[in-house]
Protein backbone atom coordinates (compact mmCIF):
# COMPACT_ATOMS: atom_id res chain seq x y z
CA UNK A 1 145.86 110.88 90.28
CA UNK A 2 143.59 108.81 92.29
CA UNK A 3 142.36 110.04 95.86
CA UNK A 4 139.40 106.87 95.99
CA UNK A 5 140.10 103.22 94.53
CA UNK A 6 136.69 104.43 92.62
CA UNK A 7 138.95 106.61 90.48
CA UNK A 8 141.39 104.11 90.28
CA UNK A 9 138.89 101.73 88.90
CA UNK A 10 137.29 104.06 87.07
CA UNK A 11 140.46 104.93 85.22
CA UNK A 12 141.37 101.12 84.48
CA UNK A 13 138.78 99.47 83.81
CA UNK A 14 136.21 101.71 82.98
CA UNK A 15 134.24 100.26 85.22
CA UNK A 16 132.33 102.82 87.80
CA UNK A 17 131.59 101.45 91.04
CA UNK A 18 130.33 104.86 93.10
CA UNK A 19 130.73 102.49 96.48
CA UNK A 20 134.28 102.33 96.03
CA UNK A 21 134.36 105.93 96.73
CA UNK A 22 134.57 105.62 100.36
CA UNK A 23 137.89 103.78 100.35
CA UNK A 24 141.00 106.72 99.78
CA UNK A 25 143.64 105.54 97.85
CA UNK A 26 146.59 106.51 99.65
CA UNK A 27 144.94 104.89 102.96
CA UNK A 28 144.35 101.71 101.09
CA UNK A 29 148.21 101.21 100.35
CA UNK A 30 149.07 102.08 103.58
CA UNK A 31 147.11 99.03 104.95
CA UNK A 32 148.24 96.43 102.03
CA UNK A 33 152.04 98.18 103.16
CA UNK A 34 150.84 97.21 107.15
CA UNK A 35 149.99 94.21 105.87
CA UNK A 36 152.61 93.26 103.26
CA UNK A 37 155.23 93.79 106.69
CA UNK A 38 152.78 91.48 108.84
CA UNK A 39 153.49 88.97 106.48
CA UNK A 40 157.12 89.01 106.04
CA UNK A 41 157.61 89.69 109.93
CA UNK A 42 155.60 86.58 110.49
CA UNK A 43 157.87 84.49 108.53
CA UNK A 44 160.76 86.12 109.69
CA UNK A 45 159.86 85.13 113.12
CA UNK A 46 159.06 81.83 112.21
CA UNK A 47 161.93 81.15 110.01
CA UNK A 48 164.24 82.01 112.79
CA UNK A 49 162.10 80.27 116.01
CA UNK A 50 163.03 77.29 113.93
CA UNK A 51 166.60 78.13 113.96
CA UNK A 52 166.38 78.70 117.88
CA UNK A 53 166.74 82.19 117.30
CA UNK A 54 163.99 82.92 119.83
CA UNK A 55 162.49 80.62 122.43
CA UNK A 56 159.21 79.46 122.65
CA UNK A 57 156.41 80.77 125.28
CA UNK A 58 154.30 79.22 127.03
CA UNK A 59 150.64 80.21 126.62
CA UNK A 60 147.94 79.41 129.20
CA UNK A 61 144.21 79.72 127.95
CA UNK A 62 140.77 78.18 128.89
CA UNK A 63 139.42 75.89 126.46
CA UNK A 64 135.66 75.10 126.01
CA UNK A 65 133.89 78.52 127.63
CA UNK A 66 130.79 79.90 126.15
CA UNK A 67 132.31 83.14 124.81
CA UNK A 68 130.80 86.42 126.77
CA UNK A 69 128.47 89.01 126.63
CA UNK A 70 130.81 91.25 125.13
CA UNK A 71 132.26 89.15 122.65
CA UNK A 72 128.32 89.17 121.07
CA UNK A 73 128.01 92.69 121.79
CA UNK A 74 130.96 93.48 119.97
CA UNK A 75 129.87 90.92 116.89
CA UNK A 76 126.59 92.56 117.06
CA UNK A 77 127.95 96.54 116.70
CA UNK A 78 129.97 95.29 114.01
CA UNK A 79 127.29 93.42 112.59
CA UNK A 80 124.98 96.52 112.81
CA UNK A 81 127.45 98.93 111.25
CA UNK A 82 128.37 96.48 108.29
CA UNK A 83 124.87 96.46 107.09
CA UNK A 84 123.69 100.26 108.19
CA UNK A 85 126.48 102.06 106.22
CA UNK A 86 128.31 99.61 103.67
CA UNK A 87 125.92 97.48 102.40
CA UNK A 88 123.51 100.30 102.05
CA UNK A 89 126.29 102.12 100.33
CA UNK A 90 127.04 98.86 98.01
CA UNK A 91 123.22 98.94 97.48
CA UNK A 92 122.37 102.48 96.89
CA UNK A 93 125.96 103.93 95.91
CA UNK A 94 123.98 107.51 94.88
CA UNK A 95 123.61 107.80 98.50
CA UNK A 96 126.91 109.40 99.23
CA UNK A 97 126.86 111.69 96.55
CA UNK A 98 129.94 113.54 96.24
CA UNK A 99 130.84 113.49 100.29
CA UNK A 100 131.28 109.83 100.51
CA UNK A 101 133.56 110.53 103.93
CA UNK A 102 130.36 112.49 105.23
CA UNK A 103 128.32 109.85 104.44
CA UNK A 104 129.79 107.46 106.78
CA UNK A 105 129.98 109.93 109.77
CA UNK A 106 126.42 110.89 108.89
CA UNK A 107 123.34 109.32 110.18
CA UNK A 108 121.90 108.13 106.67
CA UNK A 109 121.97 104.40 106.51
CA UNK A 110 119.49 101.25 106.53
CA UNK A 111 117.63 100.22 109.34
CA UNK A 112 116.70 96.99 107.88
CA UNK A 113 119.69 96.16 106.49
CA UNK A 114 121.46 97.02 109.83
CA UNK A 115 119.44 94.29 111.71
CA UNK A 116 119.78 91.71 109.01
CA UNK A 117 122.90 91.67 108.85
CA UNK A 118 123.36 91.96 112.50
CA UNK A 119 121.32 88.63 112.69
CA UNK A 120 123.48 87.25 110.19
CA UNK A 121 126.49 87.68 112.60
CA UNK A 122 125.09 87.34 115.55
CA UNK A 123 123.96 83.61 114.11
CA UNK A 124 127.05 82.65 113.20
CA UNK A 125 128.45 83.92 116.29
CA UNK A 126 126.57 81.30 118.09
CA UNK A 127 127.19 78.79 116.07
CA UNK A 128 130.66 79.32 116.35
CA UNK A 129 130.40 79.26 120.03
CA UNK A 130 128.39 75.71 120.43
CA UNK A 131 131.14 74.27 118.29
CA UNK A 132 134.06 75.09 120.53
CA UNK A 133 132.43 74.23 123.76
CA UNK A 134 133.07 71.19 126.08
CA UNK A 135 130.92 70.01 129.24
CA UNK A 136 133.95 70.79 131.41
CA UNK A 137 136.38 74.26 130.32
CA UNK A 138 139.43 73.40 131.35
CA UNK A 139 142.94 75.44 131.11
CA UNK A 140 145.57 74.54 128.71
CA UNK A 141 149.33 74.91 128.18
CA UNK A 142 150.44 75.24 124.79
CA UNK A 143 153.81 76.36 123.40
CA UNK A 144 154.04 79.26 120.74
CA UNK A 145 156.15 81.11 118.79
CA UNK A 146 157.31 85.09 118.67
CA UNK A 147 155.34 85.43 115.71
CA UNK A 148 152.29 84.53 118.06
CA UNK A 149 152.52 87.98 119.14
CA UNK A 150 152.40 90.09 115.85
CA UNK A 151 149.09 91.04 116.62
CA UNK A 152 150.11 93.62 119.57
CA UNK A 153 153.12 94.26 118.09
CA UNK A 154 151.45 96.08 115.09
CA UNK A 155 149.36 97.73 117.10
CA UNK A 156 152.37 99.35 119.09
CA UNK A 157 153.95 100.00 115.77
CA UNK A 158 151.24 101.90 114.53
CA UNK A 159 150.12 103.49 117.42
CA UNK A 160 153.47 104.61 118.42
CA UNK A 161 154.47 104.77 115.07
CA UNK A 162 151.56 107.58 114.02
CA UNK A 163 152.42 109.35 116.97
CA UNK A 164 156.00 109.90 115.71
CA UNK A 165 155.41 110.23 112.18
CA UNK A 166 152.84 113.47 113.94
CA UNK A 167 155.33 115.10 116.05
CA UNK A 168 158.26 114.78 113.81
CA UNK A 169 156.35 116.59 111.52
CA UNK A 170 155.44 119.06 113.81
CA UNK A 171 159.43 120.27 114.38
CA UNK A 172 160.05 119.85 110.53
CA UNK A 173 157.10 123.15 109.88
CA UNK A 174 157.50 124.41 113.22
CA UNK A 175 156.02 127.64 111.68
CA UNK A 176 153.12 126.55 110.50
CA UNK A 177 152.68 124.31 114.16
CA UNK A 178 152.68 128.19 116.40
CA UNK A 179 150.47 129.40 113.44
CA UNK A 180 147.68 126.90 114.07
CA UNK A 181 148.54 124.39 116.95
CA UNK A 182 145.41 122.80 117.16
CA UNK A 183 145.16 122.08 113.34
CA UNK A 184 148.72 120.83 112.89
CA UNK A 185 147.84 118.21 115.28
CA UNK A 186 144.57 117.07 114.25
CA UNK A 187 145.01 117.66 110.79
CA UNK A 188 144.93 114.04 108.30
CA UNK A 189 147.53 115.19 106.83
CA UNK A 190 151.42 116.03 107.82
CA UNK A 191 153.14 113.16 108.61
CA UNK A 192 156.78 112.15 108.69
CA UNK A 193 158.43 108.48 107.86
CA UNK A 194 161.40 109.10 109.77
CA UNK A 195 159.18 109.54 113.03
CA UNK A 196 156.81 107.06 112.14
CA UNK A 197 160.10 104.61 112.57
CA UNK A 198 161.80 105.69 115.44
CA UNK A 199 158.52 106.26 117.25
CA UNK A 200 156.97 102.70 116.59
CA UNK A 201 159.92 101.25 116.38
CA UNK A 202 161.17 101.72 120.02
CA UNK A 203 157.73 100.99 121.03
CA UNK A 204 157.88 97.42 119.57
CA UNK A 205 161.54 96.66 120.80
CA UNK A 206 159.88 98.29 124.41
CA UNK A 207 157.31 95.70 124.08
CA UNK A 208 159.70 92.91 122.64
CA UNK A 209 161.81 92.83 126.17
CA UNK A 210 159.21 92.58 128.04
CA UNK A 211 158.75 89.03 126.37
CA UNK A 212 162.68 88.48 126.55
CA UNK A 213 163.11 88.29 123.40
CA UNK A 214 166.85 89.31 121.88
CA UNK A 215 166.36 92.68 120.50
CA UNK A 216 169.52 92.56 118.17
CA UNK A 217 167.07 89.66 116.20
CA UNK A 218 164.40 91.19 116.61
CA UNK A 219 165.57 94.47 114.58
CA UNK A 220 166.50 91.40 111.73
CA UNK A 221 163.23 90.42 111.69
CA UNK A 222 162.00 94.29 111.05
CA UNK A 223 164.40 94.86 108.34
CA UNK A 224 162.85 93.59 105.45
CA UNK A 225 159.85 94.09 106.29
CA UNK A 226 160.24 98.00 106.97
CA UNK A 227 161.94 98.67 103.39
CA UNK A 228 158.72 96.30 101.86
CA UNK A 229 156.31 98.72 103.47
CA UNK A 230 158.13 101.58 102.77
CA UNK A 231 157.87 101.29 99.38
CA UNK A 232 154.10 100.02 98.83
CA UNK A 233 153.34 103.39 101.39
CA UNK A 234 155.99 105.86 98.28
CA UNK A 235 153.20 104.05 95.90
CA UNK A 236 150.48 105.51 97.84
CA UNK A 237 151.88 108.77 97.68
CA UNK A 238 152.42 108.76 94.26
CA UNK A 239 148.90 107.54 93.32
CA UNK A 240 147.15 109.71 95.91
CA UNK A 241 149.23 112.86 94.92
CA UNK A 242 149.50 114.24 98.71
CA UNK A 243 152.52 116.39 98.27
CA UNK A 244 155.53 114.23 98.46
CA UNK A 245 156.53 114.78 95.06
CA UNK A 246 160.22 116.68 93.52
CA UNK A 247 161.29 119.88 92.71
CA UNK A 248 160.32 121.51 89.31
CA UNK A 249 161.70 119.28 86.28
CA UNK A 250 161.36 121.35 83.15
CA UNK A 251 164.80 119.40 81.27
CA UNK A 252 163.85 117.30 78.56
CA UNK A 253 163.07 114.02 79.06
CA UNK A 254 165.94 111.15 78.01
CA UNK A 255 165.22 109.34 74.92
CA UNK A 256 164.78 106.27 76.83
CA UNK A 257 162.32 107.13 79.57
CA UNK A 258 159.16 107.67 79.25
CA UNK A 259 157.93 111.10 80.28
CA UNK A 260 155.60 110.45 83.03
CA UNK A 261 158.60 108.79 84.79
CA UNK A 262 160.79 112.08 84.11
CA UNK A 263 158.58 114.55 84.91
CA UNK A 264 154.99 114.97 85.75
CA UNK A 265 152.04 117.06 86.98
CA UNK A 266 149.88 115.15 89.14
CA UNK A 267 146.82 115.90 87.48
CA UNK A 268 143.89 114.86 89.93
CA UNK A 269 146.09 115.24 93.12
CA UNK A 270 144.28 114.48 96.78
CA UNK A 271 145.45 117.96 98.19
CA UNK A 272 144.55 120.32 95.44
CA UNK A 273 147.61 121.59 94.60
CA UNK A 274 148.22 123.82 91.22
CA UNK A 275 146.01 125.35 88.77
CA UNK A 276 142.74 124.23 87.55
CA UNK A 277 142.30 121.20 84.82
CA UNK A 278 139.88 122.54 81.86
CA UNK A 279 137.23 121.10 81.32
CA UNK A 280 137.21 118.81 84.94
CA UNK A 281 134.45 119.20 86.95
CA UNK A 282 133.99 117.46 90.01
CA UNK A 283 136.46 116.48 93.25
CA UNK A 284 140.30 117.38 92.31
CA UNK A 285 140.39 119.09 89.46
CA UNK A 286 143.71 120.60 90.10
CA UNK A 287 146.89 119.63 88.22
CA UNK A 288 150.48 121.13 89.07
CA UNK A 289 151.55 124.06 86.93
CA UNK A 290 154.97 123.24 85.90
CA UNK A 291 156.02 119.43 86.05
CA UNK A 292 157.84 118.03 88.93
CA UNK A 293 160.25 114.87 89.81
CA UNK A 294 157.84 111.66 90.59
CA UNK A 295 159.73 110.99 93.69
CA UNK A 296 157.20 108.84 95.30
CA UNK A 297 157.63 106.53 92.40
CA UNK A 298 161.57 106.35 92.76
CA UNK A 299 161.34 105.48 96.12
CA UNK A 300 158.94 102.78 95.39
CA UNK A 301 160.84 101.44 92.84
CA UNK A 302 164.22 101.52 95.08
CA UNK A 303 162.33 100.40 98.20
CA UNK A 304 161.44 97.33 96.34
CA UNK A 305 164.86 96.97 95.37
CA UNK A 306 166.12 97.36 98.07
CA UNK A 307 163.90 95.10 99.97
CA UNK A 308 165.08 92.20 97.73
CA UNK A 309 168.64 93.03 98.25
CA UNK A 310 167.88 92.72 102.31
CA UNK A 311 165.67 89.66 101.13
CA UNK A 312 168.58 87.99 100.21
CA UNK A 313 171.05 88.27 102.17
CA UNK A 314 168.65 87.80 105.50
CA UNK A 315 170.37 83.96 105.67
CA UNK A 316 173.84 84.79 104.79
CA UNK A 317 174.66 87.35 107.44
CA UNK A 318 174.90 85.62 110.92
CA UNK A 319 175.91 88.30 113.43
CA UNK A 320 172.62 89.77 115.21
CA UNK A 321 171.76 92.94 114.29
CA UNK A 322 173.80 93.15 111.32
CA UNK A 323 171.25 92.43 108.71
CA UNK A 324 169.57 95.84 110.40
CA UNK A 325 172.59 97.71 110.00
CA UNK A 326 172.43 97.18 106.23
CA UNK A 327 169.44 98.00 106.48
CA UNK A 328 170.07 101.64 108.06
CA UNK A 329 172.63 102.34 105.62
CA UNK A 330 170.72 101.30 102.79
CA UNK A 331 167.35 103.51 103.70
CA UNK A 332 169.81 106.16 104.79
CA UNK A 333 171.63 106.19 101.20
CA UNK A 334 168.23 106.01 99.39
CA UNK A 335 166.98 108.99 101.05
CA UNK A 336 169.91 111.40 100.78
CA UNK A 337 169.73 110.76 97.39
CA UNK A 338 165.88 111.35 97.22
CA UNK A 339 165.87 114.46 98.95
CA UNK A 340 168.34 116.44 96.70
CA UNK A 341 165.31 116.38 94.40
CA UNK A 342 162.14 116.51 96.78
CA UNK A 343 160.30 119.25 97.63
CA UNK A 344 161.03 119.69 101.64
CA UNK A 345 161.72 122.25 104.38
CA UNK A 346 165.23 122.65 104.46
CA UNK A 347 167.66 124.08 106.84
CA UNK A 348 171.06 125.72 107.14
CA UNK A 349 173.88 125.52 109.50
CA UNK A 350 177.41 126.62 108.82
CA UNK A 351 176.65 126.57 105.00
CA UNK A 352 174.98 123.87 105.06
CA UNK A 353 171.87 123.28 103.38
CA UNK A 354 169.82 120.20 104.39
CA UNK A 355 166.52 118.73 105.23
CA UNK A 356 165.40 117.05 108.28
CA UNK A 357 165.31 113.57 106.45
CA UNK A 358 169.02 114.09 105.03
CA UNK A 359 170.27 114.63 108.78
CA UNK A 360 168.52 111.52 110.01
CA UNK A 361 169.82 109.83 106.49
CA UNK A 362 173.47 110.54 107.35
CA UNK A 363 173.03 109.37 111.21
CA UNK A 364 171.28 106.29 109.84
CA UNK A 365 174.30 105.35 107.41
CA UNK A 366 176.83 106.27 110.07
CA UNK A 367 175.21 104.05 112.86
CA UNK A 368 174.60 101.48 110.53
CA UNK A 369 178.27 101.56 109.56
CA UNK A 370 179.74 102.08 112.76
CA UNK A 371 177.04 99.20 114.06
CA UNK A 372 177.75 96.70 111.26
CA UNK A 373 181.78 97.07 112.15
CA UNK A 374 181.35 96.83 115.78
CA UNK A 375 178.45 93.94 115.82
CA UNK A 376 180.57 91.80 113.24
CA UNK A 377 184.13 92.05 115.29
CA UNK A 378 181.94 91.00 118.43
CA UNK A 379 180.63 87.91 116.64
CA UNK A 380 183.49 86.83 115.25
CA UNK A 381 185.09 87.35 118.37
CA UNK A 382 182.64 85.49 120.28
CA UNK A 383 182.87 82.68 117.67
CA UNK A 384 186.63 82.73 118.51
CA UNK A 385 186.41 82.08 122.02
């Protein structure tokens, strides 16, 4: 497993790049997976502003102001930072040794570099600003789109969305939470998809009707977008080797799989888990003692699936909301299944066995049914009269 792209690298290409130790794997998906769902949102939003979908807003701004004191302040910090820690680090990759996390929160750095770079910014900052200037500001009305606003509305996602992902976690290893309050909720780790969607996801529709937009559409847009990020995060898992993996596979392996995708035992894993690799000396040099389901990778291979299933039929089902009601029973189906393999807290009631995710997966696939039913007599209803 990987827990820095340097490893990753490293492992590829050969190539050993000691800088490219401060980046951690499993964060670095989760941004291309933020960013992968910027993208499709975008479109999504654009794609259906064209169709009238949404309206258009009206967006008042000054044009032609010198920008502020802050806005060179903040350039500057930046500035400052980018050439104190990173380039240093790009320079002198030795520097971090085998801590490159301490490093940055550390005090080592370049005080030359630092400025120079500062200059750099603060140069083109200006430059910038002369360009956009006119002898009079003056205010202007423009029209925009929804997808104007996908800034703030991924910041509410994953602000709202981390904070869910944290406290559902908390209730699914309640235990551990009365053991050690204070580290279950500032730990890095211990975090929960499930919460991570409701949580950010009534957040952005909160913040979606406060710009009247139609909510119904706006849980459209989401849906592909949510199972494409989904899966590029499972990837991350897998890579990283934080702890989302099966149950113990010991079977043998079909004749026309190939073992690592049958069973495997995340040599290298991010949280340590197992018994010690001989011979490995360094960061991670644990490997799990029997071999387990790859779940991660399943669910990255059906998220993408999955997501091109929603993909396509994103034009061909007009009722609002519907296309989000597939989606529900879709993710709902895909982790049910998961989770009959995946190592999880489970829980009993009435003779039940079941984890946290499973009871969220059947409510998912039972709104989503009970949504699609309802939302599609409306429209054609409504269509009718």
């Amino acid at each position: 497993m990987y827990a820095t792209l340097y490893d990753l690298i490293r492992d590829l290409t050969g190539l050993k790049l000691p800088f490219l130790q401060i980046v951690n794997t499993f964060g670095l998906l989760v941004a291309i997976s933020v960013a992968a769902a910027y993208q499709v949102f975008q479109a999504e939003f654009r794609r259906r502003h064209k169709l009238e979908q949404f309206p258009s807003f009206s967006l008042l701004s000054m044009v032609g102001k010198p920008f502020s004191v802050s806005d060179y302040v903040s350039s500057a910090v930046l500035g400052f930072i980018m050439g104190y820690k990173l380039l240093y680090l790009v320079i002198w990759p030795e520097a971090a040794g085998q801590d490159p996390a301490g490093f940055l929160f550390s005090g080592a750095g370049s005080l030359g570099l630092g400025i120079l770079v500062m200059a750099l910014v603060l140069g083109l900052k200006y430059r910038e600003d002369r360009k956009q200037r006119l002898p009079v500001p003056e205010e202007r009305v423009s029209k925009v789109g929804p997808e104007f606003f996908m800034g703030n509305i991924t910041a509410v996602a994953l602000l709202f969305g981390f904070l869910g992902a944290k406290i559902f976690h908390i209730f699914e290893d309640w235990t551990s939470f009365l053991n050690d309050p204070f580290g279950s909720i500032f730990s890095t780790g211990g975090w929960t998809f499930y919460g991570g969607l409701i949580g950010g996801g009534a957040a952005v529709l909160l913040y979606c009707r406060t710009k009247g937009m139609n909510l119904l559409r706006v849980l459209d847009v989401g849906a592909p977008g949510m199972m494409l990020s989904y899966a590029l995060g499972r990837l991350g898992c897998h890579l990283s080797g934080d702890g989302d993996w099966g149950v113990v596979n010991t079977t043998p392996v079909p004749s026309w799989m190939p073992s690592w995708l049958w069973s495997y035992r995340y040599p290298n894993n991010v949280i340590d888990a197992g018994i010690p690799i001989p011979g490995c000396d360094g960061l991670h040099c644990f490997q799990l003692e029997a071999p387990v389901f790859p779940t991660p990778l399943y669910e990255f291979m059906a998220g993408l699936l999955l997501f091109a299933v929603i993909w396509f039929f994103r034009k061909k089902l007009s009722a609002p909301g519907l296309l989000f009601c597939l989606y529900m029973i879709l993710a709902g189906v895909e982790r049910w299944l998961v989770e009959t393999i995946r190592v999880n807290t489970r829980y009993e009631l009435s003779g039940l066995d079941f984890s946290q995710a499973q009871l969220i997966s059947v409510l998912l696939i039972l709104l989503g049914s009970v949504g699609a039913w309802y939302l599609s007599r409306r429209f054609r209803a409504t269509a009718k009269g």
